[in-house]
PDB file of N, CA and C in Angstrom:
ATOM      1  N   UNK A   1     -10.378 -83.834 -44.558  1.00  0.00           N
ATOM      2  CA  UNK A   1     -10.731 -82.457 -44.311  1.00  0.00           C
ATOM      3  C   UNK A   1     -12.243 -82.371 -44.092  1.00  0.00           C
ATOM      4  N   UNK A   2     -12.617 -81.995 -42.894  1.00  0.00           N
ATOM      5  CA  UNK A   2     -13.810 -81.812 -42.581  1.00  0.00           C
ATOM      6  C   UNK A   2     -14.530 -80.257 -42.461  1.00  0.00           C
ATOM      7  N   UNK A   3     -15.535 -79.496 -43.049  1.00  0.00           N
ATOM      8  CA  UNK A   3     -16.089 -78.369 -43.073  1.00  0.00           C
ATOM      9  C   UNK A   3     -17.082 -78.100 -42.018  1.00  0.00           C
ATOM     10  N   UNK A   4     -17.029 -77.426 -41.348  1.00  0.00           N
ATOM     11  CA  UNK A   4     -17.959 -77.097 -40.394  1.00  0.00           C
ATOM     12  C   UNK A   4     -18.746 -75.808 -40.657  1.00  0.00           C
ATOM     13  N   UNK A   5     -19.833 -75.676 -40.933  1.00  0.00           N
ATOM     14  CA  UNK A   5     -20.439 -74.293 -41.196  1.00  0.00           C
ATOM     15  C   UNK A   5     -21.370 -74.373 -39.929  1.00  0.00           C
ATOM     16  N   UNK A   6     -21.580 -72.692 -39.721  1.00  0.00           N
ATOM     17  CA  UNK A   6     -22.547 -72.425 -38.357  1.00  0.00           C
ATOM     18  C   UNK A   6     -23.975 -71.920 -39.384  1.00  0.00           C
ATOM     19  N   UNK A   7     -24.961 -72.021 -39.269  1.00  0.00           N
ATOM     20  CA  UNK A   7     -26.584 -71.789 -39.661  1.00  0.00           C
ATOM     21  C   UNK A   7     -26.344 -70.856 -40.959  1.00  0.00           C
ATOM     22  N   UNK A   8     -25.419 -69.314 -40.246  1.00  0.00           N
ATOM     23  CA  UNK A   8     -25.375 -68.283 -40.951  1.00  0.00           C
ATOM     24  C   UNK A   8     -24.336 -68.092 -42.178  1.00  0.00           C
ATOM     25  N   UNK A   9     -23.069 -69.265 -41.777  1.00  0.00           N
ATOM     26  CA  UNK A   9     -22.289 -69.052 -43.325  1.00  0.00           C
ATOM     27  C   UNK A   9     -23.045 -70.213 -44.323  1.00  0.00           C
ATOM     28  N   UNK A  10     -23.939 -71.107 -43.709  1.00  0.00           N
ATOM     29  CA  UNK A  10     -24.334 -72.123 -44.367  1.00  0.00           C
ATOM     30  C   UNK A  10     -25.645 -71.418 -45.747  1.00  0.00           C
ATOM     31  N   UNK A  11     -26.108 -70.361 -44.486  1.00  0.00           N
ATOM     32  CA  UNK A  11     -27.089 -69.982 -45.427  1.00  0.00           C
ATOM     33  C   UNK A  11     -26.579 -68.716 -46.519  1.00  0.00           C
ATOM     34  N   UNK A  12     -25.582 -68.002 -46.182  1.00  0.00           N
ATOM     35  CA  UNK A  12     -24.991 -67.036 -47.081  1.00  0.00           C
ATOM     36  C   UNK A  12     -24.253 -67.872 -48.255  1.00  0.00           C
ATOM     37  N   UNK A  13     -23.454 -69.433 -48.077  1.00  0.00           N
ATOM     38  CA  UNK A  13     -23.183 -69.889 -48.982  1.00  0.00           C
ATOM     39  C   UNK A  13     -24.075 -70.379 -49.724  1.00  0.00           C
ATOM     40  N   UNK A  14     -25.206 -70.888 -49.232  1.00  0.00           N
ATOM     41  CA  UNK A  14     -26.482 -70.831 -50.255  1.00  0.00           C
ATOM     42  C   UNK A  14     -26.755 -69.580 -50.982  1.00  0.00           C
ATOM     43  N   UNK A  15     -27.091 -68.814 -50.659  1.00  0.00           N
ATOM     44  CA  UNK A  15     -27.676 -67.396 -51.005  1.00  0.00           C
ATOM     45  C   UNK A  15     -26.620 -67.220 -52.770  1.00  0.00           C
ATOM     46  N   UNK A  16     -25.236 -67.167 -52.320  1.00  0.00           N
ATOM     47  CA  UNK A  16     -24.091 -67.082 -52.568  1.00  0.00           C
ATOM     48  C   UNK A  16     -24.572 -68.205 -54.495  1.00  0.00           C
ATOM     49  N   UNK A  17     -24.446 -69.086 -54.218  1.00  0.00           N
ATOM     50  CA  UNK A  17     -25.049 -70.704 -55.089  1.00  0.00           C
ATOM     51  C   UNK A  17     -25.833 -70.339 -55.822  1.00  0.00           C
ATOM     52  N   UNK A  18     -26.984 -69.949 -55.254  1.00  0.00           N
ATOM     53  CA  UNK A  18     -28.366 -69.748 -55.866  1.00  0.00           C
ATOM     54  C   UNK A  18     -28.637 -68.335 -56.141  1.00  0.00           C
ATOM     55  N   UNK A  19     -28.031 -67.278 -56.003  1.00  0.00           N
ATOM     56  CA  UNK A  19     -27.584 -66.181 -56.739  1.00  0.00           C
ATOM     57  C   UNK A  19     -27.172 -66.191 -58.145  1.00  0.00           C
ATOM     58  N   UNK A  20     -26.106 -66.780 -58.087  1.00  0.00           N
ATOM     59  CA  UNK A  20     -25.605 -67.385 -59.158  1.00  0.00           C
ATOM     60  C   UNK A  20     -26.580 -67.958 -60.242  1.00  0.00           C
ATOM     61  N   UNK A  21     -27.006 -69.437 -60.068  1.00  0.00           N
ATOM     62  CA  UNK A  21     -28.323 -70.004 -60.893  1.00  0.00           C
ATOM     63  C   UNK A  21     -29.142 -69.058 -61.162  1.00  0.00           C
ATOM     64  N   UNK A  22     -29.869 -68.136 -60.412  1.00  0.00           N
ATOM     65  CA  UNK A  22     -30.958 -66.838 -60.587  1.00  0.00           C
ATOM     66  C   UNK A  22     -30.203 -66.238 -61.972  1.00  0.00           C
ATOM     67  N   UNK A  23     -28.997 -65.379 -61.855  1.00  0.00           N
ATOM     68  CA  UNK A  23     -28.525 -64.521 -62.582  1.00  0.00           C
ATOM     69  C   UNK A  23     -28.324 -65.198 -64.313  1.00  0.00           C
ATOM     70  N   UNK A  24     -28.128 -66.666 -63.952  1.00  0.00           N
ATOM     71  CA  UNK A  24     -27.577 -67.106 -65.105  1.00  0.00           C
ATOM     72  C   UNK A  24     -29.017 -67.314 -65.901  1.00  0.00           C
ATOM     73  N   UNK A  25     -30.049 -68.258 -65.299  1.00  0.00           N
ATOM     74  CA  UNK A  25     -31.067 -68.540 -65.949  1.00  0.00           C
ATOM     75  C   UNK A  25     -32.160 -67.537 -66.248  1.00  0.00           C
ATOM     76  N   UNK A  26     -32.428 -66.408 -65.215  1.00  0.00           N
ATOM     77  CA  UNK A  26     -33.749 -65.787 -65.579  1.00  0.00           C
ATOM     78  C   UNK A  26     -33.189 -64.275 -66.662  1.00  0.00           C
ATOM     79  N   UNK A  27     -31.850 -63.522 -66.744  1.00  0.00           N
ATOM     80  CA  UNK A  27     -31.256 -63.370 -68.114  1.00  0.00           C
ATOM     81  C   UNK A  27     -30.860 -63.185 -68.928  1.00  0.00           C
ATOM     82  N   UNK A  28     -30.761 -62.536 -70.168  1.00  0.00           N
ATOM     83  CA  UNK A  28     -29.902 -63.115 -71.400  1.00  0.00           C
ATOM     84  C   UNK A  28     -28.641 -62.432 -71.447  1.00  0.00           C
ATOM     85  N   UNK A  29     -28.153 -60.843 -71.143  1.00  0.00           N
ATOM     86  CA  UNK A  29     -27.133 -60.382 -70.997  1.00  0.00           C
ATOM     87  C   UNK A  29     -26.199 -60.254 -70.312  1.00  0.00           C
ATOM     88  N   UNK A  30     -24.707 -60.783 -70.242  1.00  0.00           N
ATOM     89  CA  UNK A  30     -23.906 -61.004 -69.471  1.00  0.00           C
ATOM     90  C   UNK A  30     -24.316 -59.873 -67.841  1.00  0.00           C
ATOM     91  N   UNK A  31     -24.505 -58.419 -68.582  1.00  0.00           N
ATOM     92  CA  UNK A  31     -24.502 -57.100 -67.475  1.00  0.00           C
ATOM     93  C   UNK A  31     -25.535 -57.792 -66.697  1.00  0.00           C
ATOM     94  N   UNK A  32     -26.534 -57.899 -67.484  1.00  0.00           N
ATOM     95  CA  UNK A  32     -27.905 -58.189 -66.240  1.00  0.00           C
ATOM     96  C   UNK A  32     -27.549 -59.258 -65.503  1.00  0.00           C
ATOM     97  N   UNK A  33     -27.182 -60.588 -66.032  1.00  0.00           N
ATOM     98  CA  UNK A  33     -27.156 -61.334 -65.426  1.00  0.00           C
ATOM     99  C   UNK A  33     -26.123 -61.504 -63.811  1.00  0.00           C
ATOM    100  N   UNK A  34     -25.129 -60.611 -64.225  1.00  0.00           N
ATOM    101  CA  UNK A  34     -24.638 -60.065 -62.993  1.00  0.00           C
ATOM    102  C   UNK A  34     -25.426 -59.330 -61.876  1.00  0.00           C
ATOM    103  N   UNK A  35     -26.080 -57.940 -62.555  1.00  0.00           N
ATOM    104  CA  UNK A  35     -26.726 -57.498 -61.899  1.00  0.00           C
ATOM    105  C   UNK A  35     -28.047 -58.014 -61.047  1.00  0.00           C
ATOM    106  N   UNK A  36     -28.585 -58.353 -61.929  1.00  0.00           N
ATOM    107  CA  UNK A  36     -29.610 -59.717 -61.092  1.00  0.00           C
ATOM    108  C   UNK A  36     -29.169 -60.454 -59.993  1.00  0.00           C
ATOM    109  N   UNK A  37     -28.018 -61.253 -60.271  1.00  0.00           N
ATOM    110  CA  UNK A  37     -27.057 -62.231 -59.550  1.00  0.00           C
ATOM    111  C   UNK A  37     -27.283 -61.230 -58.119  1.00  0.00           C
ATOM    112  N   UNK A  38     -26.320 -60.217 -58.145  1.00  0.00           N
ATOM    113  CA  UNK A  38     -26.214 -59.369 -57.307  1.00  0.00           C
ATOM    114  C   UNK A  38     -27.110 -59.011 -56.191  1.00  0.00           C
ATOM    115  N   UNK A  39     -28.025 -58.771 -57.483  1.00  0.00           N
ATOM    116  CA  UNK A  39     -29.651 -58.020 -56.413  1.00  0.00           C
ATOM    117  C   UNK A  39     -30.041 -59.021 -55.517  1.00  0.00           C
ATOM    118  N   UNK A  40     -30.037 -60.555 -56.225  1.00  0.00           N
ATOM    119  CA  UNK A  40     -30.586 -61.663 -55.556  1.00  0.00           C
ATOM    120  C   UNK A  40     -29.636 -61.914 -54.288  1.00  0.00           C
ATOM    121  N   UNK A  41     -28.385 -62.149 -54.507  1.00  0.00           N
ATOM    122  CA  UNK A  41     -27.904 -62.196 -53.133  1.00  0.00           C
ATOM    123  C   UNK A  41     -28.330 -61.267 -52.178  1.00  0.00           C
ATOM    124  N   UNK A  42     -28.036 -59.644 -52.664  1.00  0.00           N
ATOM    125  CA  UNK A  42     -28.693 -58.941 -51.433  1.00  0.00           C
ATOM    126  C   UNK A  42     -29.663 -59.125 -50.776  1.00  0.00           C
ATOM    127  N   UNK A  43     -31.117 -60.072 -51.377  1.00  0.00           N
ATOM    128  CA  UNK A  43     -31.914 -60.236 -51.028  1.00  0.00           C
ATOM    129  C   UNK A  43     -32.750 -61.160 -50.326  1.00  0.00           C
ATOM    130  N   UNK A  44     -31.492 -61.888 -50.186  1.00  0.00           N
ATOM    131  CA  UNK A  44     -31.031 -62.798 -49.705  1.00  0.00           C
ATOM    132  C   UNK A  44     -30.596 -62.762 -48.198  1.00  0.00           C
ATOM    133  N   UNK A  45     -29.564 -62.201 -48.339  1.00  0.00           N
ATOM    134  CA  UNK A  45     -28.706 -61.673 -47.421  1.00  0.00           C
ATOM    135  C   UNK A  45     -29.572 -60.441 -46.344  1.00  0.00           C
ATOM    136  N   UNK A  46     -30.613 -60.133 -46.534  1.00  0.00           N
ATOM    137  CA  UNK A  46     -31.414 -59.214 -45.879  1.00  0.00           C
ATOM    138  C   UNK A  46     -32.510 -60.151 -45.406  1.00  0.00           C
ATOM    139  N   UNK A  47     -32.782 -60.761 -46.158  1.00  0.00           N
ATOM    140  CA  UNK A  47     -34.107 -62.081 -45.711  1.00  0.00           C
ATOM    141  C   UNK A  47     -33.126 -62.942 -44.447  1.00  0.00           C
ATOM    142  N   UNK A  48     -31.562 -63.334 -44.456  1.00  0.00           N
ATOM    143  CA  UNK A  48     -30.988 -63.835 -43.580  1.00  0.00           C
ATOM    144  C   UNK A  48     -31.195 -62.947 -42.204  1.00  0.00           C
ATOM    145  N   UNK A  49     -30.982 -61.570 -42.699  1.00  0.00           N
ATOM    146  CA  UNK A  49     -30.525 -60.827 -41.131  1.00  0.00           C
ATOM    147  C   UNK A  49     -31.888 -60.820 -40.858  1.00  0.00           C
ATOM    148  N   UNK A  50     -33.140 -60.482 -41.428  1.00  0.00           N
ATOM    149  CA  UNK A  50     -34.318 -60.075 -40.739  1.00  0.00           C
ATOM    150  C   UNK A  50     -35.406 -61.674 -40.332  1.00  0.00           C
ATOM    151  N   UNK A  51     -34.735 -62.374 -40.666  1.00  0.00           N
ATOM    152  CA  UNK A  51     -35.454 -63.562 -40.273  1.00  0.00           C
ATOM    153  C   UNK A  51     -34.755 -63.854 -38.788  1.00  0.00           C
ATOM    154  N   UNK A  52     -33.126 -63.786 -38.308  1.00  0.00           N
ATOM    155  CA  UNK A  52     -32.768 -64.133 -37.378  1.00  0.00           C
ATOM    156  C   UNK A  52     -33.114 -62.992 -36.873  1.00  0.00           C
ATOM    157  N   UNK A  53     -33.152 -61.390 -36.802  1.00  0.00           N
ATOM    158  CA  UNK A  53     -33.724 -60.562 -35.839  1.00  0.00           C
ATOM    159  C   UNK A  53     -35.190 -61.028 -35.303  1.00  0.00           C
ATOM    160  N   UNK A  54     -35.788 -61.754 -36.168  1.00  0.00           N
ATOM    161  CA  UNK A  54     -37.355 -61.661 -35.769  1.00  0.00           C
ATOM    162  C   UNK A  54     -37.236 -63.404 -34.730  1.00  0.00           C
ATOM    163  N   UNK A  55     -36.416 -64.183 -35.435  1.00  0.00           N
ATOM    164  CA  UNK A  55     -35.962 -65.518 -33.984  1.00  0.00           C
ATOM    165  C   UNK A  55     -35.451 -65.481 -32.824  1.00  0.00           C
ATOM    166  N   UNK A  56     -34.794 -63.754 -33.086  1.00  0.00           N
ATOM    167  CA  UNK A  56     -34.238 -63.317 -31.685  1.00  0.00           C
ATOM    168  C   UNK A  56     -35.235 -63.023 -30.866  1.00  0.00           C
ATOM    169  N   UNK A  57     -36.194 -62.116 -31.689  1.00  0.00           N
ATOM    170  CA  UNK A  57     -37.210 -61.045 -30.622  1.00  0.00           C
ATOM    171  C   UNK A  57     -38.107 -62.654 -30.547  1.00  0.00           C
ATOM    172  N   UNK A  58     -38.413 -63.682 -30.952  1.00  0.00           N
ATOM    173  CA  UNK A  58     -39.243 -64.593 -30.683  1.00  0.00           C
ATOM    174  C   UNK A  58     -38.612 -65.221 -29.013  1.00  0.00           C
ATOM    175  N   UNK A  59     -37.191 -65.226 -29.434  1.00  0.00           N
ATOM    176  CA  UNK A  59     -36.932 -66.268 -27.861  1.00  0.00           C
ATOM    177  C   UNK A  59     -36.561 -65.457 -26.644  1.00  0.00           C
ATOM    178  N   UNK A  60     -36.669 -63.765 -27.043  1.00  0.00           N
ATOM    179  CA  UNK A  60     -36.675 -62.987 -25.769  1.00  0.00           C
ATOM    180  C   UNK A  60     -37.930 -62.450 -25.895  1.00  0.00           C
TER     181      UNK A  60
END
């Protein structure tokens, strides 16, 4: 079984990963640590879309 990811699920499954690690380590209450988790993906996930809008407007 071979996985093929394209740039953008590669980097949301990161985001996704390391969301996770964020929420767990920086802390101590189950709620926050979700909530954190959370925030970090979004922020993530917004750093994804506005980095490829700004590679778009670079190659047009």
């Amino acid at each position: 079984m071979k996985i093929e990811l394209t740039h953008f699920s590669a980097a949301i499954v990161f985001a996704f990963f390391a969301s996770i690690v964020f929420g767990i380590t920086q802390k101590n209450e189950p709620k926050e640590m979700i909530r954190y988790g959370v925030k970090c993906f979004g922020m993530f996930f917004g750093g994804v879309i506005a980095a490829s809008w700004v590679m778009w407007l670079l190659k047009h």
